[in-house]
Protein backbone atom coordinates (compact mmCIF):
# COMPACT_ATOMS: atom_id res chain seq x y z
CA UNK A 1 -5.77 -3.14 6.79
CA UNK A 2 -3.70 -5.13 8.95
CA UNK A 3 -0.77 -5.62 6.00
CA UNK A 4 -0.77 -2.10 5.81
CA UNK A 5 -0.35 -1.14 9.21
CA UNK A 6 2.26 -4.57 9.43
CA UNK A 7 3.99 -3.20 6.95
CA UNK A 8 4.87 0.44 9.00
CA UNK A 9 5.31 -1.08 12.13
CA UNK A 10 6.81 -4.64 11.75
CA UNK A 11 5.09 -5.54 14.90
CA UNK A 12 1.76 -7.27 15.50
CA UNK A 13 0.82 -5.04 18.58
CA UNK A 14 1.68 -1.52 17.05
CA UNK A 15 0.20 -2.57 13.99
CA UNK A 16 -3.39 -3.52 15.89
CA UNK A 17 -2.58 -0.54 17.81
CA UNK A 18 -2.18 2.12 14.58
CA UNK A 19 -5.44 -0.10 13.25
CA UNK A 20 -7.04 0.99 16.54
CA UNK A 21 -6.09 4.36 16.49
CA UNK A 22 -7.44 4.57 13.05
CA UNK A 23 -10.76 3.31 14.22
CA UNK A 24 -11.03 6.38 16.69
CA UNK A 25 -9.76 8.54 14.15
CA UNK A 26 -12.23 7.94 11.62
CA UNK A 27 -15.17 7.52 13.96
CA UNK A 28 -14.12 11.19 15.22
CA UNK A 29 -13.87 12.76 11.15
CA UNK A 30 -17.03 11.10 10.18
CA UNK A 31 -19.63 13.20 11.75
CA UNK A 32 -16.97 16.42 10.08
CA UNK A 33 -16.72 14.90 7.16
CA UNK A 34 -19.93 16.32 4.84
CA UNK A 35 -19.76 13.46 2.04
CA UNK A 36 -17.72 10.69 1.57
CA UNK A 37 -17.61 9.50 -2.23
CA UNK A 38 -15.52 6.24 -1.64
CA UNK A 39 -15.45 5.35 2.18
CA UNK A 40 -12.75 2.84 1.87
CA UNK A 41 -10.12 5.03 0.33
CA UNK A 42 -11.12 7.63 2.65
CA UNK A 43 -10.90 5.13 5.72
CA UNK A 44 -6.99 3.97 4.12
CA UNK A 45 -6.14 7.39 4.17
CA UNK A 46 -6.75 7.73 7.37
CA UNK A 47 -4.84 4.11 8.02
CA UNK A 48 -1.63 5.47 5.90
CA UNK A 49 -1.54 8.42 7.60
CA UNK A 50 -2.02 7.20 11.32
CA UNK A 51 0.84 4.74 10.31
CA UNK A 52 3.03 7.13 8.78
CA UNK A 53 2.69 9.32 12.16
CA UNK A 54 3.30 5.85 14.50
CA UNK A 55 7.08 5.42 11.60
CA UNK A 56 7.75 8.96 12.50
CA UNK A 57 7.34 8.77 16.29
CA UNK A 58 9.48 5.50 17.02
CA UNK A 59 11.59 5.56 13.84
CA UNK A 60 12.14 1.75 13.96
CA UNK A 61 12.10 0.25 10.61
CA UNK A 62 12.63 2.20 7.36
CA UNK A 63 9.07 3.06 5.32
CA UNK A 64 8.05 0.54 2.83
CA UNK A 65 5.87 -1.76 2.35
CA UNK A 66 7.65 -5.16 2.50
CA UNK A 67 6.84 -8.18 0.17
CA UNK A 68 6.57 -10.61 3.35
CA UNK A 69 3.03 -8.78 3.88
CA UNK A 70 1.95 -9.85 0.62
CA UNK A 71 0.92 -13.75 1.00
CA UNK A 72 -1.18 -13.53 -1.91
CA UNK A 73 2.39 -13.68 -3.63
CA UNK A 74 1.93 -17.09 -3.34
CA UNK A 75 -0.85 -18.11 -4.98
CA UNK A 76 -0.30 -15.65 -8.22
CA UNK A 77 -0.47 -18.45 -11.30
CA UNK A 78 2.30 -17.28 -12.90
CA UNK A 79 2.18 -17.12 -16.61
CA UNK A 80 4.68 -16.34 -19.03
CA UNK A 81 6.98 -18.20 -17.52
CA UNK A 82 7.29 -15.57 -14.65
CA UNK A 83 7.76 -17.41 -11.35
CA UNK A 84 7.35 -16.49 -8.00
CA UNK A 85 10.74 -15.74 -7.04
CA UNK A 86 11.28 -13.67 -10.35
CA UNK A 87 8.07 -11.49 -8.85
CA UNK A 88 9.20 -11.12 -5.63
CA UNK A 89 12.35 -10.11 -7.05
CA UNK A 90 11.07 -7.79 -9.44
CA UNK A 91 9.25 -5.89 -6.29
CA UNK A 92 12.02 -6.28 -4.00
CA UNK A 93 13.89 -3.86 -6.83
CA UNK A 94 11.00 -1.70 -7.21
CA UNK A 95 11.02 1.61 -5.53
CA UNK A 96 8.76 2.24 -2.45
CA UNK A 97 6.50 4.58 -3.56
CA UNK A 98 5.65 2.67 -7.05
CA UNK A 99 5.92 -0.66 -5.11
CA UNK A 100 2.92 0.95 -2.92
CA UNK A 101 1.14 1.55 -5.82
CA UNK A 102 1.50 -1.95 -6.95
CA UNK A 103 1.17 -3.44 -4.10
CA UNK A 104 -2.70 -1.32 -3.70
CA UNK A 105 -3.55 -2.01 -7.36
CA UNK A 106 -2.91 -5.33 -7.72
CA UNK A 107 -3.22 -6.95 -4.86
CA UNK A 108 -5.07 -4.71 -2.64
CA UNK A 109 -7.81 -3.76 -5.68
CA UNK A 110 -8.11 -0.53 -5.41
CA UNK A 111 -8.30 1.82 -8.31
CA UNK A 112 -5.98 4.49 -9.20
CA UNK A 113 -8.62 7.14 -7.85
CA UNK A 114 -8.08 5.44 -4.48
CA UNK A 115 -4.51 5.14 -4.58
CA UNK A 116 -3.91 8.53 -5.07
CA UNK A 117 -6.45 9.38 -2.20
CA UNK A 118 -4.54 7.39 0.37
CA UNK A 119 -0.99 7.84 -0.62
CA UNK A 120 -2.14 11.99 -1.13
CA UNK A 121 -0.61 11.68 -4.44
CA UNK A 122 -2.19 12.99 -8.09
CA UNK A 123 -4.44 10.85 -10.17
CA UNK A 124 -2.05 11.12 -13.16
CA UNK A 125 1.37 10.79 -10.80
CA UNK A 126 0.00 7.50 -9.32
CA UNK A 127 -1.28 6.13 -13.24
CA UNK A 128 2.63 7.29 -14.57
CA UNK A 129 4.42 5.89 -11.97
CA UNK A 130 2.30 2.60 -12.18
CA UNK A 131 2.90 2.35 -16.11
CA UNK A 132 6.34 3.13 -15.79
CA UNK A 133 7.16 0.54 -13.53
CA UNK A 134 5.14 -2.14 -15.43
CA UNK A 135 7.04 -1.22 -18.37
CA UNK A 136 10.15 -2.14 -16.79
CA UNK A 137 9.15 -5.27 -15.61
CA UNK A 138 7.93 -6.11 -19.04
CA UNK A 139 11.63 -4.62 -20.30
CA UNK A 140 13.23 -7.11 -17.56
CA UNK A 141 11.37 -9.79 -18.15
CA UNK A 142 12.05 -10.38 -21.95
């Protein structure tokens, strides 16, 4: 949660402050909401959203999620002879939106299902964009 909300605000107060704000938000939709199939994606959404609204109102930092919010970069054991700095690299080039979906997939662990709930995207959009950009790591990487 906290990489998420890090990664809209680039500040550790606003980002405890959208997680906060989140909090109320969801505690406020629950008893509206009639049945929630997968509470964490539905709880993200709300996270994404309530960040995306905090971007929009200061307009400090441009919208992405940054690698520096990622420490489990670190402890990836790289095979292939793909090293750390040649992933960070390869994400660093990646465009925001399929970076997200990256970032959610592989390192957050959520399926594409979820994804697509929290970034409001389709199913299908979130699965091409995903394949495409593995593809051209795979095509950069040989």
């Amino acid at each position: 949660m906290y990489r998420i909300a890090y990664s809209y605000t680039h500040c550790s107060e606003d980002a405890l402050d959208v997680i906060q704000d989140s909090f109320q938000k969801a505690l406020m939709d629950f008893s509206k909401v009639k049945k929630i199939d997968h509470f964490q994606a539905w709880f993200y959404k709300i996270l994404v959203r309530t960040a995306i609204d905090y971007w929009r109102k200061n307009k400090r930092m441009p919208l992405n999620f940054e690698l520096e919010d990622c420490p489990e970069l670190e402890f990836i054991d790289c095979q292939n002879d793909v090293s750390y700095m040649e992933l960070r690299e390869l994400l660093s080039q990646t465009p925001s939106p399929e970076r997200e979906i990256i970032i959610l997939k592989f390192f957050e662990g959520f399926t594409l299902k979820e994804i697509a709930q929290i970034l409001n995207l389709n199913e299908n959009t979130v699965k091409t964009k995903m394949y495409r950009s593995l593809d051209n790591y795979k095509e950069i990487l040989k």
